[in-house]
N, C-alpha and C. Protein backbone atom coordinates (compact mmCIF):
# COMPACT_ATOMS: atom_id res chain seq x y z
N UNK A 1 19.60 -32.71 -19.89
CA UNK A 1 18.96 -32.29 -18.66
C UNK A 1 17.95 -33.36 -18.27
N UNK A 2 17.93 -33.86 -16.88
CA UNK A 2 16.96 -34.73 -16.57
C UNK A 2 16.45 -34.38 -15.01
N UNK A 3 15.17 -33.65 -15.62
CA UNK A 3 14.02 -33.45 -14.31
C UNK A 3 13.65 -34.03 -13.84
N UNK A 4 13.75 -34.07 -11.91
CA UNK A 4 13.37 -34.62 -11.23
C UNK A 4 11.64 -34.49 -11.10
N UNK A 5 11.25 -33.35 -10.86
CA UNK A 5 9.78 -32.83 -10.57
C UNK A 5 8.97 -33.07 -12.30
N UNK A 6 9.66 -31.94 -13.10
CA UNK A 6 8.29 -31.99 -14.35
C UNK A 6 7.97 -33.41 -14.80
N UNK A 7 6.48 -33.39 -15.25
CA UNK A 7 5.63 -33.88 -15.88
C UNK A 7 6.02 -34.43 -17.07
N UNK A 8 6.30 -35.98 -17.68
CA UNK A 8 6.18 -36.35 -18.62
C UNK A 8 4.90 -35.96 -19.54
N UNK A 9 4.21 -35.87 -18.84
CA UNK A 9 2.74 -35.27 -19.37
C UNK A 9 2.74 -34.10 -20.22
N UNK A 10 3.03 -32.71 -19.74
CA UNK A 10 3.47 -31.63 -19.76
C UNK A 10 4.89 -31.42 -20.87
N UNK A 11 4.39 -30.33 -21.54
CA UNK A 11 5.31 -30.02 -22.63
C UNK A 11 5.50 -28.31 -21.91
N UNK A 12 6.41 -28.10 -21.50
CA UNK A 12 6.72 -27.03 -21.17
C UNK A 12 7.67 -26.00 -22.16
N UNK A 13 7.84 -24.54 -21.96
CA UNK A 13 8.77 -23.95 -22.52
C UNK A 13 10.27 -24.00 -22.35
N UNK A 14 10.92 -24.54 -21.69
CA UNK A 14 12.28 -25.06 -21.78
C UNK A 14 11.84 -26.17 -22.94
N UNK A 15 11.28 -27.36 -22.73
CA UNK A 15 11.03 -28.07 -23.64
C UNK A 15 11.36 -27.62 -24.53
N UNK A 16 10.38 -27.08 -25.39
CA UNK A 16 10.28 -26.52 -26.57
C UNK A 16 11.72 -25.97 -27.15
N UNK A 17 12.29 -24.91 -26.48
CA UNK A 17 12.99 -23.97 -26.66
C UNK A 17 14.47 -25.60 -26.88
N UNK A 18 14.49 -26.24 -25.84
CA UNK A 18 15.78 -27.45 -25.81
C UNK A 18 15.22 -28.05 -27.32
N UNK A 19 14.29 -28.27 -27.79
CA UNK A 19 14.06 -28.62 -28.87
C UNK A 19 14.91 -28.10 -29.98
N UNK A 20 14.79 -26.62 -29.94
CA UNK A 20 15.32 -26.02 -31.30
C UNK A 20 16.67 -26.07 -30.65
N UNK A 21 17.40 -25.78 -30.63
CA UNK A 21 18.90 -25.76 -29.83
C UNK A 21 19.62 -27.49 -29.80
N UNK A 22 18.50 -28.10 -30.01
CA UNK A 22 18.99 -30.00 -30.17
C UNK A 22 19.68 -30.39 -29.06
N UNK A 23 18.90 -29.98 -27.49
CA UNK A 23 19.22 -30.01 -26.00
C UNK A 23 18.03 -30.90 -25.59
N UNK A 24 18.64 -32.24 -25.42
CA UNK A 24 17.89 -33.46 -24.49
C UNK A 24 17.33 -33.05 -23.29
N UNK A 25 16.02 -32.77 -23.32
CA UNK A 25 15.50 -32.77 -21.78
C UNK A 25 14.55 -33.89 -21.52
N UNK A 26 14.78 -34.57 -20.23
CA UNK A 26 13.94 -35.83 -20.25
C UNK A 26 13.21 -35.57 -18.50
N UNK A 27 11.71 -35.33 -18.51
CA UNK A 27 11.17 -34.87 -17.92
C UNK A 27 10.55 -36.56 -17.70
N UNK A 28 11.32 -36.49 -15.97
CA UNK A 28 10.95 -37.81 -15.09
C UNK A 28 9.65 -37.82 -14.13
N UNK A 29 9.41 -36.78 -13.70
CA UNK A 29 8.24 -36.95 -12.24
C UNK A 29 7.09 -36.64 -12.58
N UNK A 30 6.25 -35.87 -11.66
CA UNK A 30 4.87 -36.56 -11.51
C UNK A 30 4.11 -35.07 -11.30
N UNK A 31 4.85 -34.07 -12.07
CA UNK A 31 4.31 -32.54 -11.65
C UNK A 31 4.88 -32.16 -9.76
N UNK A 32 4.15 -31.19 -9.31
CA UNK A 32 4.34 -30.44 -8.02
C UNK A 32 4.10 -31.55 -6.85
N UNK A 33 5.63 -31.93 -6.38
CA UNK A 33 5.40 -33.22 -4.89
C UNK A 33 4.49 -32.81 -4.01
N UNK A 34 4.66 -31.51 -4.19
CA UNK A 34 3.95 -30.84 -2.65
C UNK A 34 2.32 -30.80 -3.23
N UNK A 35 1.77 -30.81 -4.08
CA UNK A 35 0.20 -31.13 -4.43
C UNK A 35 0.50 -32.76 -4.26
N UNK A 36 0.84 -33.33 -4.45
CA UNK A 36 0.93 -35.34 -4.55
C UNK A 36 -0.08 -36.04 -3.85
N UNK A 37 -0.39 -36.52 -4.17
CA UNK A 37 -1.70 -37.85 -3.81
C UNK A 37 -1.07 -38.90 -3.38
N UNK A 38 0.18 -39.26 -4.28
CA UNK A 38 0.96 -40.39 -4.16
C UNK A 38 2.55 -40.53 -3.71
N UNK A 39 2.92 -39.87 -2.86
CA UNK A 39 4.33 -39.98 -2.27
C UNK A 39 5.06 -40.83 -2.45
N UNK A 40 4.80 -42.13 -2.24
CA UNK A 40 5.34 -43.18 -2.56
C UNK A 40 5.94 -43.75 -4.34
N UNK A 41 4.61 -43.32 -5.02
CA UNK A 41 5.14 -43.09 -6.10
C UNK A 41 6.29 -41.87 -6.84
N UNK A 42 5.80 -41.00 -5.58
CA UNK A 42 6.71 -39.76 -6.47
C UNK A 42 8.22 -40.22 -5.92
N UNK A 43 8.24 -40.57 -4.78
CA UNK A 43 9.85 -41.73 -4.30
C UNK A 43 10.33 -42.51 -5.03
N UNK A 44 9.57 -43.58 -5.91
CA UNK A 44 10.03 -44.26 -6.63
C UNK A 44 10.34 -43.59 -8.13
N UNK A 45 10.17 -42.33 -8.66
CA UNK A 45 9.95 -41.68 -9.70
C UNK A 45 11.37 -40.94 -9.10
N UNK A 46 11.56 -40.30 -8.06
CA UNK A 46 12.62 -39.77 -8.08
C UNK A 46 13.60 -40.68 -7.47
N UNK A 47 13.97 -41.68 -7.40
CA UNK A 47 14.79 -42.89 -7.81
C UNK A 47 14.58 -43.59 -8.95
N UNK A 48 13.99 -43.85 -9.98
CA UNK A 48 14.34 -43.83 -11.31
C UNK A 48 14.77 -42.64 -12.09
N UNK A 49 14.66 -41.66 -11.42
CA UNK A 49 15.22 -40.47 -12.19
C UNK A 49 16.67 -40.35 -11.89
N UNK A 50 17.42 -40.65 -10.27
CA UNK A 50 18.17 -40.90 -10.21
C UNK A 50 19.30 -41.52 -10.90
N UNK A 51 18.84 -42.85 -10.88
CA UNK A 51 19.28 -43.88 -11.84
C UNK A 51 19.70 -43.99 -12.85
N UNK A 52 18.91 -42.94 -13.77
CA UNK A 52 19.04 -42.49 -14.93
C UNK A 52 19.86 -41.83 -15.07
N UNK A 53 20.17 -40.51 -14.36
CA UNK A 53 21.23 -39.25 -14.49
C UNK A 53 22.88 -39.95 -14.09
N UNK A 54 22.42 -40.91 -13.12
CA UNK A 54 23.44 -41.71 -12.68
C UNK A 54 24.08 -42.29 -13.41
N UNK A 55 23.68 -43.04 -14.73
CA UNK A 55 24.04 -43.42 -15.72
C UNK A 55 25.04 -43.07 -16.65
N UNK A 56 23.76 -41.32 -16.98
CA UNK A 56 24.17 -40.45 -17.74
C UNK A 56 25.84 -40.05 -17.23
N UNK A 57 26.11 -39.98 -15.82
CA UNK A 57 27.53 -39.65 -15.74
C UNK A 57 28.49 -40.47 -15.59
N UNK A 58 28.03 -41.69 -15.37
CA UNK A 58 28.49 -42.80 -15.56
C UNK A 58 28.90 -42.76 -16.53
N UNK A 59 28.47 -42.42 -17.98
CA UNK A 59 28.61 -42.82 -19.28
C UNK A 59 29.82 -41.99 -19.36
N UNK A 60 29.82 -40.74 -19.20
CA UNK A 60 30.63 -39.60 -19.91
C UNK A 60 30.76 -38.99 -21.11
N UNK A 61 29.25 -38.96 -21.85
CA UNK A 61 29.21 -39.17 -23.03
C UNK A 61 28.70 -37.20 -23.19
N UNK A 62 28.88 -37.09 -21.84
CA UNK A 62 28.47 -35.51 -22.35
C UNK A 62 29.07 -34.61 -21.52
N UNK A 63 29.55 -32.82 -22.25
CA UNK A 63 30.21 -32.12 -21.07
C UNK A 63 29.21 -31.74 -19.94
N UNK A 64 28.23 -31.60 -20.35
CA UNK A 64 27.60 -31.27 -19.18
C UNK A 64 26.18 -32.05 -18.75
N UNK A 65 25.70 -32.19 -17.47
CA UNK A 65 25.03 -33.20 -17.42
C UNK A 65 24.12 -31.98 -16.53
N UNK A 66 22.54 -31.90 -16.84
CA UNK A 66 21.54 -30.73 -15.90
C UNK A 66 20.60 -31.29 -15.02
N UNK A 67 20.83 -31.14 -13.73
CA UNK A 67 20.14 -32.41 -12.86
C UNK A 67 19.23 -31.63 -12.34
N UNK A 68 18.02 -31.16 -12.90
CA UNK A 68 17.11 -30.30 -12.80
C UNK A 68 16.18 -30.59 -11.15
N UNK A 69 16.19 -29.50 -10.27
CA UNK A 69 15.45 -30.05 -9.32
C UNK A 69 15.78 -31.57 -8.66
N UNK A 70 16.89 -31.52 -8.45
CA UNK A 70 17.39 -32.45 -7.61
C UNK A 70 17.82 -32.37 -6.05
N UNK A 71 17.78 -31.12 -6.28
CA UNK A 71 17.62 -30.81 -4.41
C UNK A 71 16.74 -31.35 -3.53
N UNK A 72 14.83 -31.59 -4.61
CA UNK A 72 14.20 -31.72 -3.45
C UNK A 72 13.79 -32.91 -3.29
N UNK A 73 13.94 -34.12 -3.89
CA UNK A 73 14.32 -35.30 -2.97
C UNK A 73 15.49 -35.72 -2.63
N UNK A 74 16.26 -34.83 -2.42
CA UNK A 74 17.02 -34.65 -1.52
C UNK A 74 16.76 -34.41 0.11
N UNK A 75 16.03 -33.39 -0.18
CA UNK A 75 15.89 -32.09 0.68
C UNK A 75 14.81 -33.05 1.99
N UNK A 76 13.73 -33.81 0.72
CA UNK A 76 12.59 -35.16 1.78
C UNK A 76 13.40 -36.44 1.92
N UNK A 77 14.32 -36.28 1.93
CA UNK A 77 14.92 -37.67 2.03
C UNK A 77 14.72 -38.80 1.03
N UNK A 78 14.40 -38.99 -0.01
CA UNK A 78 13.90 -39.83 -0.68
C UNK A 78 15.45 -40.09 -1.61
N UNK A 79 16.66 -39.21 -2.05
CA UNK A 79 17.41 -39.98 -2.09
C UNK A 79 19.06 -39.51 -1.10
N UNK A 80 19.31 -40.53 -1.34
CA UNK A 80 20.61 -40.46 -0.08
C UNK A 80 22.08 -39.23 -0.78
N UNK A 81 22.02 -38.21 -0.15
CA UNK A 81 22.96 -37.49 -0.50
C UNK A 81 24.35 -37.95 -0.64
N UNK A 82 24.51 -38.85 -0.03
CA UNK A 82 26.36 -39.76 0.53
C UNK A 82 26.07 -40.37 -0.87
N UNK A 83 25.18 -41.07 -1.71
CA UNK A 83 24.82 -41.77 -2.91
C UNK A 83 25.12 -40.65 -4.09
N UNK A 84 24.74 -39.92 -4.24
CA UNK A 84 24.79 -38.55 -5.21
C UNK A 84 26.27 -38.13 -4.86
N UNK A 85 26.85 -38.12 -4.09
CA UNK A 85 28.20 -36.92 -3.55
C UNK A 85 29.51 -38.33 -3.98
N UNK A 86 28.94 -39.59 -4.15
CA UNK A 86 29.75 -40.81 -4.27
C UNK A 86 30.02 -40.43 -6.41
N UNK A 87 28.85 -40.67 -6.64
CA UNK A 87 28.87 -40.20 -7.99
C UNK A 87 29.43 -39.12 -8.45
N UNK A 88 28.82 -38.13 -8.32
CA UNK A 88 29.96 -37.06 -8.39
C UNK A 88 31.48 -36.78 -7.94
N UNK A 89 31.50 -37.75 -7.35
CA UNK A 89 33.50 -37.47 -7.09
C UNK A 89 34.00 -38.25 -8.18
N UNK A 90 32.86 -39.35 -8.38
CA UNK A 90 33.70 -40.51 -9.61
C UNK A 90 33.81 -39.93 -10.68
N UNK A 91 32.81 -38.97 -10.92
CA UNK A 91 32.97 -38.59 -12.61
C UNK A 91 34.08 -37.94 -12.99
N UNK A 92 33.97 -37.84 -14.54
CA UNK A 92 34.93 -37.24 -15.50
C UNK A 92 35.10 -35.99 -14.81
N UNK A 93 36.78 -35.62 -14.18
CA UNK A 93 36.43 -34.35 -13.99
C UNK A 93 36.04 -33.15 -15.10
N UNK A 94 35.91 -33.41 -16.24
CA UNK A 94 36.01 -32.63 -17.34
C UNK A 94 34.91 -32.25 -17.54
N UNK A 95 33.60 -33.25 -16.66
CA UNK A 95 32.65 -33.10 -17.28
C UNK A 95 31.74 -32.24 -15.80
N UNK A 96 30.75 -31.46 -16.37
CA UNK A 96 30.28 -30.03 -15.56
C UNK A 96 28.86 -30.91 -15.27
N UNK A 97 28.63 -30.79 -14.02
CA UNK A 97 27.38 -30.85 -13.36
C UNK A 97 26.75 -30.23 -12.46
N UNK A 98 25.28 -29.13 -13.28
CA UNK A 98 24.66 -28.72 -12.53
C UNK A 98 23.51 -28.90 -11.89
N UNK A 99 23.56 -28.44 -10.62
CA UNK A 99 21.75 -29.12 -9.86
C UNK A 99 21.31 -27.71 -9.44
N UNK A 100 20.22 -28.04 -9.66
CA UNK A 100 19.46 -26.58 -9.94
C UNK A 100 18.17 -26.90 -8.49
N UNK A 101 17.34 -26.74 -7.72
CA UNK A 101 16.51 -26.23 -6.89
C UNK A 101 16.84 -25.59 -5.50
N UNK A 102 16.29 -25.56 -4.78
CA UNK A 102 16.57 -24.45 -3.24
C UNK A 102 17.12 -25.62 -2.42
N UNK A 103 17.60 -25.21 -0.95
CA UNK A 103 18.02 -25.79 -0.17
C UNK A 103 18.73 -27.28 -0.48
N UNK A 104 19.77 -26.73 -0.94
CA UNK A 104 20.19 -27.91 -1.22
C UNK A 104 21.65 -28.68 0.02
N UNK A 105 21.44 -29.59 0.41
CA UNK A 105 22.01 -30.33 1.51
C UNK A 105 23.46 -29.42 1.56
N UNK A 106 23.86 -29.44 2.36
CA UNK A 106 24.99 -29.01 3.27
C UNK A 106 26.39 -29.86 2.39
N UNK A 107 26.50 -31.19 2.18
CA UNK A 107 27.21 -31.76 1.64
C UNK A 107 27.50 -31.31 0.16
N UNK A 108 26.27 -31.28 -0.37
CA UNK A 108 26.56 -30.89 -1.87
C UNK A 108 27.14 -29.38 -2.19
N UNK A 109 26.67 -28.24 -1.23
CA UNK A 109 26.77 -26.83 -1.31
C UNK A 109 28.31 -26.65 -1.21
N UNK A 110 28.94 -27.57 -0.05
CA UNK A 110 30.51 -27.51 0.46
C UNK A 110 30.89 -28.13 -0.76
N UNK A 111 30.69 -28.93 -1.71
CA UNK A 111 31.31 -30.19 -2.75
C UNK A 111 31.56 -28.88 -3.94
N UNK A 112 30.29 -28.22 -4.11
CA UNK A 112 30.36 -27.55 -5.44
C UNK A 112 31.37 -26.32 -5.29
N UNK A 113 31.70 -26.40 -6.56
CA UNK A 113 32.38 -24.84 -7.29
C UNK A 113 31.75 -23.46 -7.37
N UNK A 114 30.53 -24.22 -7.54
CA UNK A 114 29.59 -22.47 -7.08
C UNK A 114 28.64 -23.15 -6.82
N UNK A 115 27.96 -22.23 -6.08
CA UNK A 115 26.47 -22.11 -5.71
C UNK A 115 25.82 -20.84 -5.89
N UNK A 116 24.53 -20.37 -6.55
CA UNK A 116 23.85 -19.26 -6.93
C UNK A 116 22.41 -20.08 -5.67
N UNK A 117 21.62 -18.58 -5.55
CA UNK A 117 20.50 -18.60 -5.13
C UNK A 117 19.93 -17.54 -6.10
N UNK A 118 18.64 -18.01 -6.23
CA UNK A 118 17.65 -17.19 -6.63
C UNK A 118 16.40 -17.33 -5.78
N UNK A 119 15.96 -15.71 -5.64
CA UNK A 119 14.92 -16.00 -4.35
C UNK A 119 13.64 -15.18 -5.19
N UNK A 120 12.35 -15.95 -4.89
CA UNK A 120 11.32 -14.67 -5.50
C UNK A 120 10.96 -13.69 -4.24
N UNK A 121 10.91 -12.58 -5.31
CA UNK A 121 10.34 -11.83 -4.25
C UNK A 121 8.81 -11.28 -4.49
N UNK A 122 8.40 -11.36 -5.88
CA UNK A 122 7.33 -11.85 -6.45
C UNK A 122 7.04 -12.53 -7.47
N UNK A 123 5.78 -13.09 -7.56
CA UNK A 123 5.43 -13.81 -8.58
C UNK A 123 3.98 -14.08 -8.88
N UNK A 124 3.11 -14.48 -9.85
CA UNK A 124 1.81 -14.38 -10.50
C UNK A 124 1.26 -15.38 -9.64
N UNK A 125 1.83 -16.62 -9.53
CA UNK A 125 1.77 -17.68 -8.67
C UNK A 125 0.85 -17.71 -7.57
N UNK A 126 0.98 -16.72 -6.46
CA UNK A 126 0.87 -16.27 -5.44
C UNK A 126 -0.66 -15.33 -5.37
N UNK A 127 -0.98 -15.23 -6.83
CA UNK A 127 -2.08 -14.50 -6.81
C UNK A 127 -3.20 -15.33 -7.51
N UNK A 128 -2.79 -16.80 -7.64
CA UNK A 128 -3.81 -17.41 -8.26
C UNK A 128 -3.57 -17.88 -9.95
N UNK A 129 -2.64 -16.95 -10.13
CA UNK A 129 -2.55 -16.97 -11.80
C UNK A 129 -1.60 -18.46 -11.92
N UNK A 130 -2.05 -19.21 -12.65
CA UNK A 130 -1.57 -20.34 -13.27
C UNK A 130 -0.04 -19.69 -14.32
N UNK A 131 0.46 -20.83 -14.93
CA UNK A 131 1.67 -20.34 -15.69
C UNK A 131 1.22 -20.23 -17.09
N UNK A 132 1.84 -19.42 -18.07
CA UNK A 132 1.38 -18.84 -18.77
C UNK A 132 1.72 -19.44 -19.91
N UNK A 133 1.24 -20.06 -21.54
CA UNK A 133 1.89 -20.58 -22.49
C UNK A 133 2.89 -19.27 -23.13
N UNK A 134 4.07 -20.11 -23.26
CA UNK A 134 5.42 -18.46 -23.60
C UNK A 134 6.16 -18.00 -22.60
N UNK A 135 5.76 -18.06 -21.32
CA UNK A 135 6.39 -17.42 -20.44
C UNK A 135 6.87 -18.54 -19.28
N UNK A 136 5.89 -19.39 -18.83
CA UNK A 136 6.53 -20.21 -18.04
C UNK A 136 6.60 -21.83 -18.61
N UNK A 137 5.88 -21.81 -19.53
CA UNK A 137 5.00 -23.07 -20.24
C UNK A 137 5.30 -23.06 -21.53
């Protein structure tokens, strides 16, 4: 799995949990775009993250490849969907790739085999409460 958004910084509970299970997660960005100071950097962070996953299917070295939050530089333009939808036709068909955040481009939604939504309808978030160690962290 390689996150576009989480924090190299940040040790989260997927983390952890991919730990015991011996599941590679490689956490590329810069925390929440939408708090960002630095846009420009978080562009260039989600084009090296790119790059990377790009690789990863390039390689074919795995059945499944988890392109965590890749919708939303997508979604700001920061990377080119026709670039992503080029890659994915090349790969192994054998091999399963999922992209996981909201609104995800029109091109990719028609490309995939499924598409799920998940919508909140609440959350702690919303009331101030930070994420919790165990539960979201």
């Amino acid at each position: 799995m390689l996150q576009f958004i989480k924090s190299k910084k940040h040790k989260y509970g997927e983390h952890i949990m991919a730990e015991r299970l011996g599941i590679d997660i490689v956490p590329l960005g810069d925390g929440f775009t939408w708090e960002s100071k630095n846009i420009e950097q978080d562009k260039a962070l989600a084009r090296e993250c790119w790059l990377k996953c790009k690789d990863a299917i390039e390689a074919g070295k795995h059945d499944i490849v988890i392109l965590d939050e890749l919708t939303y530089p997508l979604k700001y333009g920061w990377l080119s969907p026709q670039e992503v939808m080029d890659t994915l036709k090349a790969r192994n068909p054998d091999m399963h790739v999922v992209i996981t955040g909201r609104d995800a481009p029109k091109e990719i939604v028609e490309f995939a085999d499924l598409v799920s939504e998940v919508r909140m309808i609440k959350h702690p978030f919303k009331k101030g409460i930070r994420a919790q160690i165990g539960i979201e962290m």
